[in-house]
PDB file of N, CA and C in Angstrom:
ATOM      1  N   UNK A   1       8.706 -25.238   5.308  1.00  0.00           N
ATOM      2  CA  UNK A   1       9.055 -24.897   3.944  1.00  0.00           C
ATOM      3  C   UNK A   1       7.766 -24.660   3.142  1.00  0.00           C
ATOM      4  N   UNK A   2       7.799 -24.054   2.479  1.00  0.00           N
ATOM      5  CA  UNK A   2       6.411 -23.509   1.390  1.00  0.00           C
ATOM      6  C   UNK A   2       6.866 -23.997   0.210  1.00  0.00           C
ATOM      7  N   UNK A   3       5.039 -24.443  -0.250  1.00  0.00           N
ATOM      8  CA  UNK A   3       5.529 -24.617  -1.222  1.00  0.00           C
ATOM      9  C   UNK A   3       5.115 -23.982  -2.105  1.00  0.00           C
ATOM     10  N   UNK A   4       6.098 -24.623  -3.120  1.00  0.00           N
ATOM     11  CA  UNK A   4       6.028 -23.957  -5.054  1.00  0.00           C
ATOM     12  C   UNK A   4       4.921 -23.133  -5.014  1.00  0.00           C
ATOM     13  N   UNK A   5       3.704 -23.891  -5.833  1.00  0.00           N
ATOM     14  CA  UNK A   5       3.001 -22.677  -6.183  1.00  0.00           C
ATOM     15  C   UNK A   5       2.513 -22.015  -4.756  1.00  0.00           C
ATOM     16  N   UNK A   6       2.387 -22.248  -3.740  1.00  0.00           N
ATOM     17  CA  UNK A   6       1.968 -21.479  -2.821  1.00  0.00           C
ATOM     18  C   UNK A   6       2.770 -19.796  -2.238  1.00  0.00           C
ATOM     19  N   UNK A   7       4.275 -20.464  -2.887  1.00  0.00           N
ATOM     20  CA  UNK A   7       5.458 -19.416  -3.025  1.00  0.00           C
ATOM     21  C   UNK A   7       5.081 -18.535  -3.723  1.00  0.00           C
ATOM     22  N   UNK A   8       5.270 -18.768  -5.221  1.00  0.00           N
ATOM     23  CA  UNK A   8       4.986 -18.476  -6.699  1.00  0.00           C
ATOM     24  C   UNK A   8       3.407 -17.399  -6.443  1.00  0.00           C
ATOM     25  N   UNK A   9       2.079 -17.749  -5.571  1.00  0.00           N
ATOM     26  CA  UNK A   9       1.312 -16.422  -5.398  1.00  0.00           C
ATOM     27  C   UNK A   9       1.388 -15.857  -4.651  1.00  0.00           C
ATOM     28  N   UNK A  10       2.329 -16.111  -2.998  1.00  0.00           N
ATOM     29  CA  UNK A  10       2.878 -14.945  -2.441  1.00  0.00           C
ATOM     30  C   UNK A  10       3.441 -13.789  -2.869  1.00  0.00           C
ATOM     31  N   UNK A  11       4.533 -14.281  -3.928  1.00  0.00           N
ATOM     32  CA  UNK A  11       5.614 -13.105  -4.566  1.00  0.00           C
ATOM     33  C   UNK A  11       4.839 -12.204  -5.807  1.00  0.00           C
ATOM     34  N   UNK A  12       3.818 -13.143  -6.288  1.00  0.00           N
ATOM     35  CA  UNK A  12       2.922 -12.520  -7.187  1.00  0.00           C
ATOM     36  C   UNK A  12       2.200 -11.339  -6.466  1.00  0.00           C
ATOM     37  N   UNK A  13       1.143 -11.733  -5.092  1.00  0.00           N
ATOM     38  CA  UNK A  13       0.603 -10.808  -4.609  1.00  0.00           C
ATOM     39  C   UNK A  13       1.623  -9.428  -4.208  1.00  0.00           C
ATOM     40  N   UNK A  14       2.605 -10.029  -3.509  1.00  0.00           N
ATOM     41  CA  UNK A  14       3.654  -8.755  -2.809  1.00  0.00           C
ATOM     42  C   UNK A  14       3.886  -8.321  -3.710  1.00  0.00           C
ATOM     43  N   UNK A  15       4.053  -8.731  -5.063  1.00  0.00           N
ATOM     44  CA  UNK A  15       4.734  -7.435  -6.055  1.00  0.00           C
ATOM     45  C   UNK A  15       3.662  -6.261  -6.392  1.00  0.00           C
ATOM     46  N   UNK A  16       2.515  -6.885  -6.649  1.00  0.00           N
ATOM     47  CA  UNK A  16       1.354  -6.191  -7.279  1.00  0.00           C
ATOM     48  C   UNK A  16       0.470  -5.231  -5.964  1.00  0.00           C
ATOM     49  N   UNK A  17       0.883  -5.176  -4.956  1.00  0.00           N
ATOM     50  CA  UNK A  17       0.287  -4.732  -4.207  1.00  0.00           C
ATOM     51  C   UNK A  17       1.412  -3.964  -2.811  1.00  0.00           C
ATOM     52  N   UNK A  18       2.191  -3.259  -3.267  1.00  0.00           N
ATOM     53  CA  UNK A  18       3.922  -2.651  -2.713  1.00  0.00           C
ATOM     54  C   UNK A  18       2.848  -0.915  -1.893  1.00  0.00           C
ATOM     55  N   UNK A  19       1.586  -0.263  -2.331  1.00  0.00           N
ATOM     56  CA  UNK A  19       1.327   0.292  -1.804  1.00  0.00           C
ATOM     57  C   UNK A  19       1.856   1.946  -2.894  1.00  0.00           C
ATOM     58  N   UNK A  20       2.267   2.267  -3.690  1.00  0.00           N
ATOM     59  CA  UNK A  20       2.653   2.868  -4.594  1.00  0.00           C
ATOM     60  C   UNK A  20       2.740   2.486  -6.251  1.00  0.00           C
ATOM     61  N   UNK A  21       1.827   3.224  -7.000  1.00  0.00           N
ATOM     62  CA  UNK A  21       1.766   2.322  -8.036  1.00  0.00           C
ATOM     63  C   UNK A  21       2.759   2.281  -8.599  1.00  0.00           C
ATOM     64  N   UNK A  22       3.700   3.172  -8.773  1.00  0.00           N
ATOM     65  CA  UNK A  22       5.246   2.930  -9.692  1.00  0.00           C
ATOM     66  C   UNK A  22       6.114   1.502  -9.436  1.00  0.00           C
ATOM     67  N   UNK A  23       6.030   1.230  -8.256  1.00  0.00           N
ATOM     68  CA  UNK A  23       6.416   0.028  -7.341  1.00  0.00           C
ATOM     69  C   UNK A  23       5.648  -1.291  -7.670  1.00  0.00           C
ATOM     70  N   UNK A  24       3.857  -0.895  -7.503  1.00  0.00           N
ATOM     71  CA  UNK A  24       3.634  -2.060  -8.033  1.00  0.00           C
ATOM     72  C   UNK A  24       3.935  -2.779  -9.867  1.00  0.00           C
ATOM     73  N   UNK A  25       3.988  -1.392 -10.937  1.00  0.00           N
ATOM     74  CA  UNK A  25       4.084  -1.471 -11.802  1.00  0.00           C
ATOM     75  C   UNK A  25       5.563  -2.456 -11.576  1.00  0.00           C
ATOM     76  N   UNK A  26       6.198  -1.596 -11.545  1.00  0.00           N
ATOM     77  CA  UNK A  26       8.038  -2.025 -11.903  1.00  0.00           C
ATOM     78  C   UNK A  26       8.013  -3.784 -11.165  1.00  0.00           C
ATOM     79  N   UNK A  27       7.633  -3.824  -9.738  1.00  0.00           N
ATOM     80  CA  UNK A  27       7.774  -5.221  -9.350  1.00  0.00           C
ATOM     81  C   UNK A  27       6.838  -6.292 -10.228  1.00  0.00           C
ATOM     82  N   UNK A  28       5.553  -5.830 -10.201  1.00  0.00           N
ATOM     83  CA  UNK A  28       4.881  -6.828 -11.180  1.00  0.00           C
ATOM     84  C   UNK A  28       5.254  -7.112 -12.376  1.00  0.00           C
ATOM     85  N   UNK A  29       5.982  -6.162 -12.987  1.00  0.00           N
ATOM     86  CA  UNK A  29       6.139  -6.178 -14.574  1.00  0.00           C
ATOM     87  C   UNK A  29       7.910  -7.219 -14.387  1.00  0.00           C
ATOM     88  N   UNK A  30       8.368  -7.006 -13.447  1.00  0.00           N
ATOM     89  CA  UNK A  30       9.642  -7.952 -13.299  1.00  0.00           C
ATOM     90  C   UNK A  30       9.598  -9.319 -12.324  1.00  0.00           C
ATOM     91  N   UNK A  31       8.033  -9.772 -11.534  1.00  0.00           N
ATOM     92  CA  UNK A  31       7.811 -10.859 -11.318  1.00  0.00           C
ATOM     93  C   UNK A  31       7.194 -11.559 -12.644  1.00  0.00           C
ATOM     94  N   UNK A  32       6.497 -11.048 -13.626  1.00  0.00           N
ATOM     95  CA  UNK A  32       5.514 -11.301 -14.782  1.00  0.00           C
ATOM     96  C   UNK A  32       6.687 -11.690 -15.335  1.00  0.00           C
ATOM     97  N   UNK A  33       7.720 -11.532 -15.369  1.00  0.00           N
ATOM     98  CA  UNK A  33       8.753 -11.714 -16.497  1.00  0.00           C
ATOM     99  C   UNK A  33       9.658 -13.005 -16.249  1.00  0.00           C
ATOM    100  N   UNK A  34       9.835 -12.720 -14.596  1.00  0.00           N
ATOM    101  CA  UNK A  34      11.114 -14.145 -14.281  1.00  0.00           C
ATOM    102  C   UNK A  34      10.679 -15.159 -13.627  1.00  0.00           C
ATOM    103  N   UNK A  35       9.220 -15.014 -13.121  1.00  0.00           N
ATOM    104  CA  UNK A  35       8.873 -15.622 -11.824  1.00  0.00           C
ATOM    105  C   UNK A  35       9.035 -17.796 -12.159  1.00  0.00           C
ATOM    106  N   UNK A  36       8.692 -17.634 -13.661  1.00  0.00           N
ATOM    107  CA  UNK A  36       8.657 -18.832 -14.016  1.00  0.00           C
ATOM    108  C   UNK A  36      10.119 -19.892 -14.410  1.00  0.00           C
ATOM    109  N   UNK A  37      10.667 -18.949 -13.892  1.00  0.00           N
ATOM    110  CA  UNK A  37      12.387 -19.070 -14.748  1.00  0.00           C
ATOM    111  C   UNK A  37      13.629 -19.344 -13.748  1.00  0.00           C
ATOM    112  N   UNK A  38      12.753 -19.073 -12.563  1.00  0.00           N
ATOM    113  CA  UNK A  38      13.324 -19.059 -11.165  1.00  0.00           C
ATOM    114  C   UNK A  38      13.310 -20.712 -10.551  1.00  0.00           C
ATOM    115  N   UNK A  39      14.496 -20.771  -9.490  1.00  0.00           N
ATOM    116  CA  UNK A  39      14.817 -21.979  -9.222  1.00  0.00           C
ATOM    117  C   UNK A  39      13.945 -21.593  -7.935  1.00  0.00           C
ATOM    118  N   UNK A  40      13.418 -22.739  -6.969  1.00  0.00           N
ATOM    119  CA  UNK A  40      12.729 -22.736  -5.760  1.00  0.00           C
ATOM    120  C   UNK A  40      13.813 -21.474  -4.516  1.00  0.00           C
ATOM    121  N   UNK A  41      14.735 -21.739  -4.705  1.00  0.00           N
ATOM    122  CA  UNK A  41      15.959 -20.996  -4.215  1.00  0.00           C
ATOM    123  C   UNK A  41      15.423 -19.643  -4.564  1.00  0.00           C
ATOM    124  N   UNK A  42      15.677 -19.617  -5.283  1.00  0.00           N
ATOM    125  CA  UNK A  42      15.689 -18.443  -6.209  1.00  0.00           C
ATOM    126  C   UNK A  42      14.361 -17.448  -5.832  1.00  0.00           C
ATOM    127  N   UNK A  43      13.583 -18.367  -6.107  1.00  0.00           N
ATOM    128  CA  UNK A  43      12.236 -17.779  -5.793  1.00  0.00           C
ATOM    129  C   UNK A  43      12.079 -16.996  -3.920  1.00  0.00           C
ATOM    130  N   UNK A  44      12.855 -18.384  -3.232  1.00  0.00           N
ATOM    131  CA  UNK A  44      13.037 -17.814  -1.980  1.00  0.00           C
ATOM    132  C   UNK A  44      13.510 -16.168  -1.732  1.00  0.00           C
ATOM    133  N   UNK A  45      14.578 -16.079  -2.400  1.00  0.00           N
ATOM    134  CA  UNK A  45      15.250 -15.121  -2.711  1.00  0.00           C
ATOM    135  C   UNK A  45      14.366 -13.789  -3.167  1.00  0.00           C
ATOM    136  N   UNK A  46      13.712 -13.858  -3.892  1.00  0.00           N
ATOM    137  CA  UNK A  46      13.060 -12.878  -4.330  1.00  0.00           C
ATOM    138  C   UNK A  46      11.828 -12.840  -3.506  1.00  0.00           C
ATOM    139  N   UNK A  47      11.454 -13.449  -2.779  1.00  0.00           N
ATOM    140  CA  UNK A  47      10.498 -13.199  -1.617  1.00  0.00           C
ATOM    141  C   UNK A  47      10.854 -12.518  -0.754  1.00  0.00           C
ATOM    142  N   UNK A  48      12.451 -12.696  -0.163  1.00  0.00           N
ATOM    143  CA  UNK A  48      13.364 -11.799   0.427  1.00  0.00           C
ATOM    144  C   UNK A  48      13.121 -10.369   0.174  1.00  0.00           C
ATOM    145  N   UNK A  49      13.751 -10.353  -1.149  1.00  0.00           N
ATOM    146  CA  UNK A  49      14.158  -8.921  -1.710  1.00  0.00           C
ATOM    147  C   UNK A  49      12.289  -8.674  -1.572  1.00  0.00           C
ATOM    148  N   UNK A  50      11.538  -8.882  -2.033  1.00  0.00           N
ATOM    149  CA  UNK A  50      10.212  -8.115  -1.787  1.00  0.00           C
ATOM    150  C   UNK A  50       9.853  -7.692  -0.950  1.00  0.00           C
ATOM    151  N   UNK A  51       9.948  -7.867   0.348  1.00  0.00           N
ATOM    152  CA  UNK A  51       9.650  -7.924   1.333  1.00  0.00           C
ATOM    153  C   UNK A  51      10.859  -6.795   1.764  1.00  0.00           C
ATOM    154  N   UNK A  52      11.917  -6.128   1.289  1.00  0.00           N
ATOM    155  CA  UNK A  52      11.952  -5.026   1.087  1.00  0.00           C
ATOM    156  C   UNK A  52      11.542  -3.521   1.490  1.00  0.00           C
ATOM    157  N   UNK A  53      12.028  -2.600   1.814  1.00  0.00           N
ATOM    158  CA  UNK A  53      10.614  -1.688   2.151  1.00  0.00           C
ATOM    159  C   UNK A  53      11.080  -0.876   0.325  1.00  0.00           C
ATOM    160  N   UNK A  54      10.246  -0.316   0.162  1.00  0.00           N
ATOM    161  CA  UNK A  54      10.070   0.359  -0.983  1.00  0.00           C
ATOM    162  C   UNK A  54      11.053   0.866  -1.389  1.00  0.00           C
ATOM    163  N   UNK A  55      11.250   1.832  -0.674  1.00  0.00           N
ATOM    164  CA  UNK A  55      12.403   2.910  -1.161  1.00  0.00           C
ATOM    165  C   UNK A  55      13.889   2.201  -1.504  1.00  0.00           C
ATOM    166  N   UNK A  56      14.081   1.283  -0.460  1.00  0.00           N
ATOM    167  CA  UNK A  56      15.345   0.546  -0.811  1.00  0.00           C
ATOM    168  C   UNK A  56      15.497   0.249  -2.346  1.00  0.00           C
ATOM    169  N   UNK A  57      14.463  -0.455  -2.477  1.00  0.00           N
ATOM    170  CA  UNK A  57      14.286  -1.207  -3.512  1.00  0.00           C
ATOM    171  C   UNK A  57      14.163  -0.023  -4.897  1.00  0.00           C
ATOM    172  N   UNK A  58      13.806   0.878  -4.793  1.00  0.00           N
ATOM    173  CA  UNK A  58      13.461   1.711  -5.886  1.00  0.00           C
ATOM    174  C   UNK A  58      14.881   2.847  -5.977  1.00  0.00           C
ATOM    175  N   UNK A  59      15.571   3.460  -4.846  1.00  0.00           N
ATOM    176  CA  UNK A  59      16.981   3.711  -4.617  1.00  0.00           C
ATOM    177  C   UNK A  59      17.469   2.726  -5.793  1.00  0.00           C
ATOM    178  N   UNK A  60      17.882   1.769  -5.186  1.00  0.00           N
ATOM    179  CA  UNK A  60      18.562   0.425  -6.123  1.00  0.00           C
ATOM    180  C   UNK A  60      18.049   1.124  -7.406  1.00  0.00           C
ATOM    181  N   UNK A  61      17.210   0.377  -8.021  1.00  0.00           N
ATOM    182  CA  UNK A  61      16.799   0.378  -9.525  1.00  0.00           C
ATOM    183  C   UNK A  61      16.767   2.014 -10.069  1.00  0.00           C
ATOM    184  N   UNK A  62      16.847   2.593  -9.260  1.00  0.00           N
ATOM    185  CA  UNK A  62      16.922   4.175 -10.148  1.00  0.00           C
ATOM    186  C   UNK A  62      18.905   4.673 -10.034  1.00  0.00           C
ATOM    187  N   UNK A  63      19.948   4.160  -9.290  1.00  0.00           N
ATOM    188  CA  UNK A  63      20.609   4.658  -8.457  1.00  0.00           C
ATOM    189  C   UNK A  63      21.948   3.890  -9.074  1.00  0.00           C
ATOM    190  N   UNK A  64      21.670   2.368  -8.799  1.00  0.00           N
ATOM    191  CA  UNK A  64      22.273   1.177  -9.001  1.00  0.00           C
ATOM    192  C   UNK A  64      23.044   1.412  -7.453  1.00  0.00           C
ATOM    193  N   UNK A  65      23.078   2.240  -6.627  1.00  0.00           N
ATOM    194  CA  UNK A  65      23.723   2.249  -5.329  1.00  0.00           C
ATOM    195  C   UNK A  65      23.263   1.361  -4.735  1.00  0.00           C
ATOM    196  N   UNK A  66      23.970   0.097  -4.101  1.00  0.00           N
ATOM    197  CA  UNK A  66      23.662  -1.020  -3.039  1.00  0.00           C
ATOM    198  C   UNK A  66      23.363  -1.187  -1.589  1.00  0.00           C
ATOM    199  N   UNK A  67      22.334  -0.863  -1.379  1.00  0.00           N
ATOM    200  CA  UNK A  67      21.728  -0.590   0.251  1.00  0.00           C
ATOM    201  C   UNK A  67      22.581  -1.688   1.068  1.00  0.00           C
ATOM    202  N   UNK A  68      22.904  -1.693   2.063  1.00  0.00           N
ATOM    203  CA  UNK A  68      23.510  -3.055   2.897  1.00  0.00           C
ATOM    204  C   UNK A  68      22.555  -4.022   3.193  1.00  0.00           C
ATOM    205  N   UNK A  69      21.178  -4.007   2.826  1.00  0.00           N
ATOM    206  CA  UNK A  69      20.234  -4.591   3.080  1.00  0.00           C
ATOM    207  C   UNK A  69      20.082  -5.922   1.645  1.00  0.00           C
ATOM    208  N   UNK A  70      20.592  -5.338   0.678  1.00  0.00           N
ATOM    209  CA  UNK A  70      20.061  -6.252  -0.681  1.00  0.00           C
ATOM    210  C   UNK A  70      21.320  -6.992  -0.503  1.00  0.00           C
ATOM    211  N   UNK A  71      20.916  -8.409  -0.517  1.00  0.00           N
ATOM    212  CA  UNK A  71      21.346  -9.908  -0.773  1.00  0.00           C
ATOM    213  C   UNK A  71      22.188  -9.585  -2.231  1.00  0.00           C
ATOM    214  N   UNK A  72      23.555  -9.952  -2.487  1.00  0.00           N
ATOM    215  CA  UNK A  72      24.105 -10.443  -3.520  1.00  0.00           C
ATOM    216  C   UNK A  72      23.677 -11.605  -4.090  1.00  0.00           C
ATOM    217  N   UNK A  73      22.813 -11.670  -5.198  1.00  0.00           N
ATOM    218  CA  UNK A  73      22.788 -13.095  -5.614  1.00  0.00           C
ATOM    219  C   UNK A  73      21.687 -13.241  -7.334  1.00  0.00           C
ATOM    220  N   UNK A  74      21.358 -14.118  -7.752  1.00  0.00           N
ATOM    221  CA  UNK A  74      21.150 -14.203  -8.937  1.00  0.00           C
ATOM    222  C   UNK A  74      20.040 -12.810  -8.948  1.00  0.00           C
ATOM    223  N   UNK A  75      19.187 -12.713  -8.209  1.00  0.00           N
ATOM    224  CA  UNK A  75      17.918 -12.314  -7.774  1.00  0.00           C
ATOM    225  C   UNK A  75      18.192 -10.634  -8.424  1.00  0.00           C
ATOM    226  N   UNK A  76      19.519 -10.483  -7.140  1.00  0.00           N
ATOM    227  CA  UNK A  76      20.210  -8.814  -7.369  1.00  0.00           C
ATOM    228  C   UNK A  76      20.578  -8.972  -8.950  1.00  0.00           C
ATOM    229  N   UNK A  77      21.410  -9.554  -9.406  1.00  0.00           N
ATOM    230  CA  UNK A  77      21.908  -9.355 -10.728  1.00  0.00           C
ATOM    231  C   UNK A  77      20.860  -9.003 -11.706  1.00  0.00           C
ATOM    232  N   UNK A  78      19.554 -10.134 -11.881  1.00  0.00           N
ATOM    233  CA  UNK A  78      18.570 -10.110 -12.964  1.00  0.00           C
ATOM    234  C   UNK A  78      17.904  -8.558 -12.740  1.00  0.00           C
ATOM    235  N   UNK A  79      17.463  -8.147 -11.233  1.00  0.00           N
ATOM    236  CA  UNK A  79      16.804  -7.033 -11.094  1.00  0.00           C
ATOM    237  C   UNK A  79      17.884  -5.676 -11.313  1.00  0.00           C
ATOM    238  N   UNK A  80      19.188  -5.826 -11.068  1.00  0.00           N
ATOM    239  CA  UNK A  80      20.098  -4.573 -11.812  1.00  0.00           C
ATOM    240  C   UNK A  80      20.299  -4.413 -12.855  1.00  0.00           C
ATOM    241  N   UNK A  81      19.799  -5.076 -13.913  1.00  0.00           N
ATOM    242  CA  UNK A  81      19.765  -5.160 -15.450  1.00  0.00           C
ATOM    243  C   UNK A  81      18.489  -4.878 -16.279  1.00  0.00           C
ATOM    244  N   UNK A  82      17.926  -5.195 -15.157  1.00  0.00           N
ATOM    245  CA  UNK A  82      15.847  -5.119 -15.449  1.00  0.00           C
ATOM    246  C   UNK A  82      15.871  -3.723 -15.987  1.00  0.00           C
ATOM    247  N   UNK A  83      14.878  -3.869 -17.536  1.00  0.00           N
ATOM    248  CA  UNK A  83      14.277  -2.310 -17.625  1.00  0.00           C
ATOM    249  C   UNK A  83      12.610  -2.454 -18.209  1.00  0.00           C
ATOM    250  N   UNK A  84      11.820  -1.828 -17.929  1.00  0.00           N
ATOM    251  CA  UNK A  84      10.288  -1.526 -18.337  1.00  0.00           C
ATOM    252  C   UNK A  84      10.511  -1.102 -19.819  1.00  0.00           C
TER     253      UNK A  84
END
């Protein structure tokens, strides 16, 4: 099990560094926002969804269409509502 903050700068680094800056923008600017607000669960969760490959993830947020890949759960909800 990992811990807290050791979690907390994994998901920091993976957001800020996705390999496309639109990607890193949008993920960093929506880890910067919830990361602290998140339950350990939770956080798990969004380590998940990061880990992601790109496009899924950016499909989703431009699309709202649900890849079979994205997890139903608090994680999906906060990020289908998310706007820059």
């Amino acid at each position: 099990m990992i811990e807290l903050e050791t979690l907390k700068k994994k998901i920091i680094y993976r957001a800020n560094y996705r390999g496309t800056k639109e990607m890193d923008i949008l993920l960093s600017k929506f880890v910067d926002k919830y990361i602290n607000t998140f339950s350990k669960d939770e956080l798990e969760h969004l380590f998940d969804f990061l880990n992601m490959e790109d496009e899924i993830i950016y499909n989703f947020y431009q699309t709202k269409k649900i890849d079979k890949k994205i997890k139903k759960n608090k994680i999906f909800e906060i990020f289908s509502k998310f706007k820059i």
